[in-house]
PDB file of N, CA and C in Angstrom:
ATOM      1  N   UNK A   1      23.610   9.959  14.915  1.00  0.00           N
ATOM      2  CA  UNK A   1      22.242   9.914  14.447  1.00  0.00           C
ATOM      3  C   UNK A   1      22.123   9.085  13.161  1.00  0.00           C
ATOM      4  N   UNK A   2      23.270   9.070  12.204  1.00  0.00           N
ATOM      5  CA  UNK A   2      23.053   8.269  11.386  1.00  0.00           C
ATOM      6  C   UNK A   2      23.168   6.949  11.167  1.00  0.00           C
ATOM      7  N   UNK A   3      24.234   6.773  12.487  1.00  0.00           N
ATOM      8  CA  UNK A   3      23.984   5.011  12.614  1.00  0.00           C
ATOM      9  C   UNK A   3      22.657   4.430  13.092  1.00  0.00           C
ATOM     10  N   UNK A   4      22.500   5.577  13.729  1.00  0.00           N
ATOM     11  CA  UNK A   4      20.361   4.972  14.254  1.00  0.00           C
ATOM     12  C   UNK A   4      19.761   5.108  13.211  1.00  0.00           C
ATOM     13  N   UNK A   5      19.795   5.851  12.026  1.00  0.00           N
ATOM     14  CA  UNK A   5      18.972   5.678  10.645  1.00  0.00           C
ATOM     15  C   UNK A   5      19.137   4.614   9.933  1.00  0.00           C
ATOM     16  N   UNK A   6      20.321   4.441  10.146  1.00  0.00           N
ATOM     17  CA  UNK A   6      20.832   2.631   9.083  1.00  0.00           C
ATOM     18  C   UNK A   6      20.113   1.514  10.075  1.00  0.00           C
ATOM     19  N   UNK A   7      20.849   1.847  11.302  1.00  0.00           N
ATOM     20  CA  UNK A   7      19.908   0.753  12.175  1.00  0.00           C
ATOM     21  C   UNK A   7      18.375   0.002  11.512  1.00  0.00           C
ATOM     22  N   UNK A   8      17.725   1.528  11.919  1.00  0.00           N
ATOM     23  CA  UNK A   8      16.248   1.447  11.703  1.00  0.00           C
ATOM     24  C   UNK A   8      15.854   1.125  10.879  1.00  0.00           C
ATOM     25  N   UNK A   9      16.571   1.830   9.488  1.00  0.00           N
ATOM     26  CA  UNK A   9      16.125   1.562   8.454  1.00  0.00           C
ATOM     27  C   UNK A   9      17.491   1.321   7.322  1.00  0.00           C
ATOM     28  N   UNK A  10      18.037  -0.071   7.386  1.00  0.00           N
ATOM     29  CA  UNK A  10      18.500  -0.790   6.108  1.00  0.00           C
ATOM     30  C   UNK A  10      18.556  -0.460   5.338  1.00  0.00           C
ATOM     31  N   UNK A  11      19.590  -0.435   4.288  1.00  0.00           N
ATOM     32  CA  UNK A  11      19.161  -0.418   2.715  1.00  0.00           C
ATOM     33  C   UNK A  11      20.771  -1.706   2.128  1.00  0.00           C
ATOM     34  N   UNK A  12      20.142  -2.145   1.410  1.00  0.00           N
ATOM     35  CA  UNK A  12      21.286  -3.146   0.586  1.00  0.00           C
ATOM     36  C   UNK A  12      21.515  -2.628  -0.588  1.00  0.00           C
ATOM     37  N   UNK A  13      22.894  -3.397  -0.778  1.00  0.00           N
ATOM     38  CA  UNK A  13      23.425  -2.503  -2.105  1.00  0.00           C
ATOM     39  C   UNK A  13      22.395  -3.507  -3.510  1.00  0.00           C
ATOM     40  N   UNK A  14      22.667  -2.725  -4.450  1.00  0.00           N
ATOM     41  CA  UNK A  14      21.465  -3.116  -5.658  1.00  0.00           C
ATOM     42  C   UNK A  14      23.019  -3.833  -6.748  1.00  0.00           C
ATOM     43  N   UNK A  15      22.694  -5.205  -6.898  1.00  0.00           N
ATOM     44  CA  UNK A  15      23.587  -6.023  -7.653  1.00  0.00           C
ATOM     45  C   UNK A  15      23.170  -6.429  -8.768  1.00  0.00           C
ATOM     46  N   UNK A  16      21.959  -5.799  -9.357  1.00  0.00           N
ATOM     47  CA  UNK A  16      21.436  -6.605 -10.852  1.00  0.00           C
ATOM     48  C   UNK A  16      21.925  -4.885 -11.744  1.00  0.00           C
ATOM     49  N   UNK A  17      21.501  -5.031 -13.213  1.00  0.00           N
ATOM     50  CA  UNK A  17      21.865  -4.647 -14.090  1.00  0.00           C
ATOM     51  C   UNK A  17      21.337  -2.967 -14.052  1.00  0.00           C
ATOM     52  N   UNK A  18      22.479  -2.161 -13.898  1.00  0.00           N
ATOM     53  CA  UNK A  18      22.004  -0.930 -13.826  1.00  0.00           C
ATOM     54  C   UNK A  18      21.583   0.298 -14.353  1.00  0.00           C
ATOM     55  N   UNK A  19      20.649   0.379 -14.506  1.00  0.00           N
ATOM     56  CA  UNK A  19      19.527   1.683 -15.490  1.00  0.00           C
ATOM     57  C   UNK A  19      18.480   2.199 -14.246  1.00  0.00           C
ATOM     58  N   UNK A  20      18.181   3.293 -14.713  1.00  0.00           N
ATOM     59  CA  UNK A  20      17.086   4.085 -14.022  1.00  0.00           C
ATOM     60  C   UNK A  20      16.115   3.661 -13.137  1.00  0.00           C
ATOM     61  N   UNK A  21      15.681   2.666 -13.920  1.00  0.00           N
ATOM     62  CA  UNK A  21      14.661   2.129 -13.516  1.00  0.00           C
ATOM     63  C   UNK A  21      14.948   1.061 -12.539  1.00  0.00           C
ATOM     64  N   UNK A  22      15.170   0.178 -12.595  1.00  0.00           N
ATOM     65  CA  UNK A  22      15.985  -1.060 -12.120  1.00  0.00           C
ATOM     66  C   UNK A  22      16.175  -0.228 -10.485  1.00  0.00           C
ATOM     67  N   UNK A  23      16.876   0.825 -10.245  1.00  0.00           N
ATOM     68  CA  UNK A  23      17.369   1.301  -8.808  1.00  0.00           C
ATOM     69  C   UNK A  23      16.261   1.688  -8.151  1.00  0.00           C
ATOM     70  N   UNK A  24      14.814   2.667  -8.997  1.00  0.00           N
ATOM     71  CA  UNK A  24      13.967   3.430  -8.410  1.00  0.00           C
ATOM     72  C   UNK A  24      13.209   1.882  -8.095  1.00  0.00           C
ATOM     73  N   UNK A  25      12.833   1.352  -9.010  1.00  0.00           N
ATOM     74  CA  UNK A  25      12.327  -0.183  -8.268  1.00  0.00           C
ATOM     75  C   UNK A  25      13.137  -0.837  -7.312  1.00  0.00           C
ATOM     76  N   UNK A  26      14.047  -0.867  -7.397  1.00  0.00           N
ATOM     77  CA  UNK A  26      14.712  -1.627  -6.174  1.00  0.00           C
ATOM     78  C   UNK A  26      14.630  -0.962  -4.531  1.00  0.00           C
ATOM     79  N   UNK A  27      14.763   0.438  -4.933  1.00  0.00           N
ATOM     80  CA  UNK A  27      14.202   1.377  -3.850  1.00  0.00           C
ATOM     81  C   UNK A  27      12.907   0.905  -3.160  1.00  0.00           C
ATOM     82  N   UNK A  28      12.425   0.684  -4.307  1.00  0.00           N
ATOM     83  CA  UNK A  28      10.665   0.533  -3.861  1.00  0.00           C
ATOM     84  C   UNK A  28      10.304  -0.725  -3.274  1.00  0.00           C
ATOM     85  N   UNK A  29      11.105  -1.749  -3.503  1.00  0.00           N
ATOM     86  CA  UNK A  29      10.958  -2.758  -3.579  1.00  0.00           C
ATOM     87  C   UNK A  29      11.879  -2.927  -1.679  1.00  0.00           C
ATOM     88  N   UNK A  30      12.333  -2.337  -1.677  1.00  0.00           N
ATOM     89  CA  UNK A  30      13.000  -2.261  -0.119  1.00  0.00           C
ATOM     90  C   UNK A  30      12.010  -1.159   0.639  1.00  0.00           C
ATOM     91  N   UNK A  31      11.290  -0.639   0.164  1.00  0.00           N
ATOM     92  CA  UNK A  31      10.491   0.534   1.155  1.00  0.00           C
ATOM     93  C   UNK A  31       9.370  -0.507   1.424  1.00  0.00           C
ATOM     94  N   UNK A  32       8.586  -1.217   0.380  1.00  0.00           N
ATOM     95  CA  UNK A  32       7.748  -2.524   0.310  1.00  0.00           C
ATOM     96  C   UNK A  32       8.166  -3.479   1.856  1.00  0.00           C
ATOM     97  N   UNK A  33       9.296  -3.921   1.257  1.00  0.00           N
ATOM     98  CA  UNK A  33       9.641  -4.982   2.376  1.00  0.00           C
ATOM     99  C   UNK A  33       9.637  -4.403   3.844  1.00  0.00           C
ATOM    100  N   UNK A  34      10.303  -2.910   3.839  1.00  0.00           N
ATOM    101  CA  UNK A  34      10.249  -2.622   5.345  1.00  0.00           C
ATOM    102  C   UNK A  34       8.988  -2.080   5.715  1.00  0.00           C
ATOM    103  N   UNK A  35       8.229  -1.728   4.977  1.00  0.00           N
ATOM    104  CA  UNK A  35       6.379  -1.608   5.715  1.00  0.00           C
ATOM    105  C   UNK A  35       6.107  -2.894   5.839  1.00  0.00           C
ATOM    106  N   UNK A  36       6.145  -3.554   4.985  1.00  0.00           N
ATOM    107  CA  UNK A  36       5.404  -5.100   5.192  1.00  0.00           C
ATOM    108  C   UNK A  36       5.787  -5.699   6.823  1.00  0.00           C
ATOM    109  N   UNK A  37       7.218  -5.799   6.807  1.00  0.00           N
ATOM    110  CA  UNK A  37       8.078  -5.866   8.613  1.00  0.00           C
ATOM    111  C   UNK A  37       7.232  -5.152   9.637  1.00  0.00           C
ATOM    112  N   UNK A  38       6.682  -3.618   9.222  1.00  0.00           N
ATOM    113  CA  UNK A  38       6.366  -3.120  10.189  1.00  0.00           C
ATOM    114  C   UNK A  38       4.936  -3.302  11.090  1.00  0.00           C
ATOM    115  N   UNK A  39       4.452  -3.832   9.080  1.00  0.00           N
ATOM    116  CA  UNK A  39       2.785  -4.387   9.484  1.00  0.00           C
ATOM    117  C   UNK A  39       2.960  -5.483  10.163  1.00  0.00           C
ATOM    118  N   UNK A  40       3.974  -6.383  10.089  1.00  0.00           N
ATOM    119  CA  UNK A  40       3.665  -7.601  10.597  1.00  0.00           C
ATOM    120  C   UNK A  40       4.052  -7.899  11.915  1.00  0.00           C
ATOM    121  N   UNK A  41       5.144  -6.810  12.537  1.00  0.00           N
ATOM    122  CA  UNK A  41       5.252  -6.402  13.287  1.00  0.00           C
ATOM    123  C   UNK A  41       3.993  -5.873  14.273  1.00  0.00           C
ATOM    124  N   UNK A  42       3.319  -5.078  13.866  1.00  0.00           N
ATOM    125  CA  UNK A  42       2.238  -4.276  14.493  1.00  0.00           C
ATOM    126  C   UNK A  42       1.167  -5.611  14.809  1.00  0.00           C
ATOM    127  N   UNK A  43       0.692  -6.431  13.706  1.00  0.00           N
ATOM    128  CA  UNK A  43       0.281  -7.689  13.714  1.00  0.00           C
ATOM    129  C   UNK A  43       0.410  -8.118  15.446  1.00  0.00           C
ATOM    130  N   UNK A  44       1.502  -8.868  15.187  1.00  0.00           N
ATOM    131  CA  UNK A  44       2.323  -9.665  16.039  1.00  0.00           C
ATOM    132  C   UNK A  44       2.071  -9.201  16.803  1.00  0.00           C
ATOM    133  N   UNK A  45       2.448  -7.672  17.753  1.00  0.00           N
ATOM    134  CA  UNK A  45       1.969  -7.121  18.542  1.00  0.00           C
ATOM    135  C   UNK A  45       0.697  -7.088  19.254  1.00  0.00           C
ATOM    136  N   UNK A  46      -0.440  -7.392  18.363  1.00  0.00           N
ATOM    137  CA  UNK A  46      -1.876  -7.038  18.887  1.00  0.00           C
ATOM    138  C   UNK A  46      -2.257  -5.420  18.652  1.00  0.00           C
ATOM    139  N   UNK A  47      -1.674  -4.819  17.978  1.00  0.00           N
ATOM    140  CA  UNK A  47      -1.727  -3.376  17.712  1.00  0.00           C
ATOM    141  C   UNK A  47      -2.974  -3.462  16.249  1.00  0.00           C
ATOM    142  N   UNK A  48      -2.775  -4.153  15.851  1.00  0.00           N
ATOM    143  CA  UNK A  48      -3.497  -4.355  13.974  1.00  0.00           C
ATOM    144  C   UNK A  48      -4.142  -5.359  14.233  1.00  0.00           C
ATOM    145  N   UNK A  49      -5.687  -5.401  13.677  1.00  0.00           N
ATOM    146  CA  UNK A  49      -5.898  -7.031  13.302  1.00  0.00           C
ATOM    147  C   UNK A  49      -5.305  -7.750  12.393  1.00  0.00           C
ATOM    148  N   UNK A  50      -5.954  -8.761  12.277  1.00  0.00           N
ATOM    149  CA  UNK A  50      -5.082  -9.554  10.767  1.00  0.00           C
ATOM    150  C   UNK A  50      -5.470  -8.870  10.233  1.00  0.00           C
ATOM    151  N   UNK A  51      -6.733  -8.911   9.979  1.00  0.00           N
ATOM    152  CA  UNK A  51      -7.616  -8.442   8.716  1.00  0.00           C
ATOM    153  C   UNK A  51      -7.144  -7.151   8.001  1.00  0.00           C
ATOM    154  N   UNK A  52      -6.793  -5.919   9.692  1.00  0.00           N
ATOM    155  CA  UNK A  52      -6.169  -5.099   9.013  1.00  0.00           C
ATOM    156  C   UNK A  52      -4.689  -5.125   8.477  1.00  0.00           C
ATOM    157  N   UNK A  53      -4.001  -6.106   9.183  1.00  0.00           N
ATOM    158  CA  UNK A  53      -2.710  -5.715   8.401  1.00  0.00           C
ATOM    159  C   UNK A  53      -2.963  -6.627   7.251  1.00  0.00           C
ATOM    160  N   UNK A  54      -3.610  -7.783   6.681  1.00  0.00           N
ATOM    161  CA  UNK A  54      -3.905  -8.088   5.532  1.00  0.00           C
ATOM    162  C   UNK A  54      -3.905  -6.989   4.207  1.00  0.00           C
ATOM    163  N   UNK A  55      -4.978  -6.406   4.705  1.00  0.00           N
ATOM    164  CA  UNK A  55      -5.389  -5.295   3.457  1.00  0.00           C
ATOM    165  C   UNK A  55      -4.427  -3.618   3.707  1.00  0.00           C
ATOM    166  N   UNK A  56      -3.843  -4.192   4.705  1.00  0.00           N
ATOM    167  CA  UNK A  56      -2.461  -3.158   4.292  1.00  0.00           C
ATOM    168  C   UNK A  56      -1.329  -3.311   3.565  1.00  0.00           C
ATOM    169  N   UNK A  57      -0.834  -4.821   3.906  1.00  0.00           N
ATOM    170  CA  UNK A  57      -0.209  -5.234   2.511  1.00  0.00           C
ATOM    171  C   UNK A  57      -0.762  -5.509   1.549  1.00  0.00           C
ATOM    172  N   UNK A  58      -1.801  -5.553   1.317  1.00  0.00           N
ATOM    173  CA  UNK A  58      -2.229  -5.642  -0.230  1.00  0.00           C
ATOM    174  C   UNK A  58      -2.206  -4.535  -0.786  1.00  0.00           C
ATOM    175  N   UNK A  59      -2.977  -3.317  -0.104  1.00  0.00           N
ATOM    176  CA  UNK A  59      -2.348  -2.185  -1.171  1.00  0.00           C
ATOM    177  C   UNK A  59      -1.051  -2.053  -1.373  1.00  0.00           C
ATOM    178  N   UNK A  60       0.186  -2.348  -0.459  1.00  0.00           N
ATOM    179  CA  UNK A  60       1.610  -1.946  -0.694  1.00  0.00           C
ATOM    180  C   UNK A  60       1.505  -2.921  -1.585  1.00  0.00           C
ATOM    181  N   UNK A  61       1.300  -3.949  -2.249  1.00  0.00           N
ATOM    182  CA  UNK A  61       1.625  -4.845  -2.785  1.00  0.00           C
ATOM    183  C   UNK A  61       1.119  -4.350  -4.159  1.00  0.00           C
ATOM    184  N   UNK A  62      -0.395  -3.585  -4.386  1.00  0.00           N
ATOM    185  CA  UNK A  62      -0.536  -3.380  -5.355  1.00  0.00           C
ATOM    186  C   UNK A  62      -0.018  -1.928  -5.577  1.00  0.00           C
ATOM    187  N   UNK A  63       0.315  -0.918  -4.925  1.00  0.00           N
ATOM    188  CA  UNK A  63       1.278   0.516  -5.210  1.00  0.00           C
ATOM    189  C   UNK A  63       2.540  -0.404  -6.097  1.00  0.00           C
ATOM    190  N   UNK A  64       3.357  -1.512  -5.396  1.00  0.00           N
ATOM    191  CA  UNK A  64       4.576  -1.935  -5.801  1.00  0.00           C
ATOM    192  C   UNK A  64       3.993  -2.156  -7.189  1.00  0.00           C
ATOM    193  N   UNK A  65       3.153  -3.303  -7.469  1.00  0.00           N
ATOM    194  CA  UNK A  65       2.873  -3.924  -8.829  1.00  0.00           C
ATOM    195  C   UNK A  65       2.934  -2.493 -10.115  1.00  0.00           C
ATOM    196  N   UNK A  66       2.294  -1.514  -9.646  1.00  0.00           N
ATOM    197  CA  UNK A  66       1.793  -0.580 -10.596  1.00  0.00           C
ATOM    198  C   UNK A  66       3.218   0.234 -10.232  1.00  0.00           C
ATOM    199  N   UNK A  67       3.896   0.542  -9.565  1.00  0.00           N
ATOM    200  CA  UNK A  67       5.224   1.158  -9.977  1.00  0.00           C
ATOM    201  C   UNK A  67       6.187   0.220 -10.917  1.00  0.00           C
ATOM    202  N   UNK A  68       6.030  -0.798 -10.575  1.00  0.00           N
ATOM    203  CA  UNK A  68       7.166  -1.678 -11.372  1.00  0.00           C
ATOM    204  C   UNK A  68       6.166  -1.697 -13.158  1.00  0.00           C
ATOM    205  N   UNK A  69       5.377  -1.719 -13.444  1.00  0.00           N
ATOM    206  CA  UNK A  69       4.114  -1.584 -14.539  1.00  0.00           C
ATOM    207  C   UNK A  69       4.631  -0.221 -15.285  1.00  0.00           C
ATOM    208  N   UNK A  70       4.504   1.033 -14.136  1.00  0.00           N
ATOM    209  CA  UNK A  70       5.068   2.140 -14.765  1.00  0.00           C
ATOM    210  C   UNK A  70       6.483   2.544 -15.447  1.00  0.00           C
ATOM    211  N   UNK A  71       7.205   1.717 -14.831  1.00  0.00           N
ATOM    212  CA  UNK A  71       8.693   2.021 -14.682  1.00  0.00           C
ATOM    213  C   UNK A  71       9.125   1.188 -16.094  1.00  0.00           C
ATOM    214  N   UNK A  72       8.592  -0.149 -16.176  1.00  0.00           N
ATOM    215  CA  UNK A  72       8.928  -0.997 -17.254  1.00  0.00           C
ATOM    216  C   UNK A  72       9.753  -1.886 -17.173  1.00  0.00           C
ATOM    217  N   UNK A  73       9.581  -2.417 -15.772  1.00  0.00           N
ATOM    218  CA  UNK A  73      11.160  -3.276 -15.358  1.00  0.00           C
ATOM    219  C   UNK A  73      10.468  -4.844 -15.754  1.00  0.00           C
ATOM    220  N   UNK A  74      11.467  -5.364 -16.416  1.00  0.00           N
ATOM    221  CA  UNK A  74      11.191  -6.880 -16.473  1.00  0.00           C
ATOM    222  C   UNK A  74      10.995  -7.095 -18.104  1.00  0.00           C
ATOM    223  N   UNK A  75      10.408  -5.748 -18.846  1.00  0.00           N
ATOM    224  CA  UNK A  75      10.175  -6.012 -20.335  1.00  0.00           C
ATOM    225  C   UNK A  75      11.324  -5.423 -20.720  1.00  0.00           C
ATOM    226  N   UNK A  76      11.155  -6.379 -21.981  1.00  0.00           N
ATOM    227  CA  UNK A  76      12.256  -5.762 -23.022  1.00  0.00           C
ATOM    228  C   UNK A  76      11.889  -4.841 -23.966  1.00  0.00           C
ATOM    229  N   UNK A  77      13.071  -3.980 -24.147  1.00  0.00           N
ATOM    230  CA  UNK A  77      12.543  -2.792 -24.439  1.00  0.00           C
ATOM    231  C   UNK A  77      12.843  -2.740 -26.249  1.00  0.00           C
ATOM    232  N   UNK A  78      14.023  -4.005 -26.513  1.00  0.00           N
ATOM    233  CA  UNK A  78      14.280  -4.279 -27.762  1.00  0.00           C
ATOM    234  C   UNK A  78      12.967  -4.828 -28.479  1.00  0.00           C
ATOM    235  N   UNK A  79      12.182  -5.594 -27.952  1.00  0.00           N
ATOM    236  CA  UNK A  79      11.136  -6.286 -28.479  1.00  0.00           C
ATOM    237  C   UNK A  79       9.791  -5.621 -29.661  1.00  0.00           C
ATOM    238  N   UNK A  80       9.663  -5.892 -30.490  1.00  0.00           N
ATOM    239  CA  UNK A  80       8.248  -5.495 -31.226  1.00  0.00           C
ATOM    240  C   UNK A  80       7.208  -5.902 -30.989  1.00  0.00           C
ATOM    241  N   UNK A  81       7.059  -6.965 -29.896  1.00  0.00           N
ATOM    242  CA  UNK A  81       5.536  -6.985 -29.483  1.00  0.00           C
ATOM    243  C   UNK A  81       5.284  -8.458 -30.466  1.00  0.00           C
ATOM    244  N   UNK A  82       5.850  -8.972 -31.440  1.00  0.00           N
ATOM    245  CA  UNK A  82       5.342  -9.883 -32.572  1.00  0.00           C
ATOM    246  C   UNK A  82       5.560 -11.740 -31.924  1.00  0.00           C
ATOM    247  N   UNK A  83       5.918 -11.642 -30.510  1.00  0.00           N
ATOM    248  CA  UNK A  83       6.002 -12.747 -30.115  1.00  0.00           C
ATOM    249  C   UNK A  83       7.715 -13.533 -30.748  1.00  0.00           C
ATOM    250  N   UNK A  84       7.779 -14.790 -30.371  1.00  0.00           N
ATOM    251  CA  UNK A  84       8.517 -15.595 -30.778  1.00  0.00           C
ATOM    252  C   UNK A  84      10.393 -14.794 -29.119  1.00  0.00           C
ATOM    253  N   UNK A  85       9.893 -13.875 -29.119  1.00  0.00           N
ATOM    254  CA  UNK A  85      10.842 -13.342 -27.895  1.00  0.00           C
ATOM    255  C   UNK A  85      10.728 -14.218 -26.283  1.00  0.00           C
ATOM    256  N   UNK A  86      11.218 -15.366 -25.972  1.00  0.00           N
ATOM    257  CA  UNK A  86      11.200 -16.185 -24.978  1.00  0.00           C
ATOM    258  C   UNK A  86      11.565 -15.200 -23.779  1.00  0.00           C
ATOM    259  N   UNK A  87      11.823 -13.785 -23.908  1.00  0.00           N
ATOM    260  CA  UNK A  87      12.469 -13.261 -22.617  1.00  0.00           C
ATOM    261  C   UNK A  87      11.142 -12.266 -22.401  1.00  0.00           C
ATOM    262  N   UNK A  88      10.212 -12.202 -22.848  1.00  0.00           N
ATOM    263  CA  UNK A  88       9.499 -11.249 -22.824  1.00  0.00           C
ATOM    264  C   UNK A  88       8.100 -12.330 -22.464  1.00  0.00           C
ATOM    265  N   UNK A  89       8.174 -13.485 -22.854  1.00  0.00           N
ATOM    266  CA  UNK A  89       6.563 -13.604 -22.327  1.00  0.00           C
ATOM    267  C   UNK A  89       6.416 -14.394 -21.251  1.00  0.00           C
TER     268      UNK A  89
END
């Protein structure tokens, strides 16, 4: 049963820099990609219109944006906000 779970559902190992956050986004960021497959899938099918699988990835797209927003991935956390930091803007 569990080789039919990997089957179905993938996961890759996470190779960038590791903290909390970084994994729960990367999680998310693979749950993202395999709905998006499934919409486009369903698409393809004739099961969904465009239209609807359009505005189904857009909300996954905007759930993703606002988890990665919450989480804090991408800013630096050393930074004061005062500019002149090339990794932060």
């Amino acid at each position: 049963m569990a080789d039919r779970f990997n089957f179905l559902y993938p996961r890759s190992r996470y190779y960038g820099k590791v903290n909390p956050e970084n994994l729960v986004f990367n999680a998310n960021l693979q749950e993202f990609a395999h709905r998006v497959s499934i919409i486009c899938n369903l698409e393809t099918a004739g099961k969904i219109s465009a239209e609807d699988a359009y505005d189904r990835v857009k909300k996954l797209w905007s759930e993703l944006r606002t988890s990665k927003q919450e989480l804090g991935v991408g800013k630096n956390p050393f930074s004061n906000g005062e500019g002149g930091d090339k990794m932060t803007e």
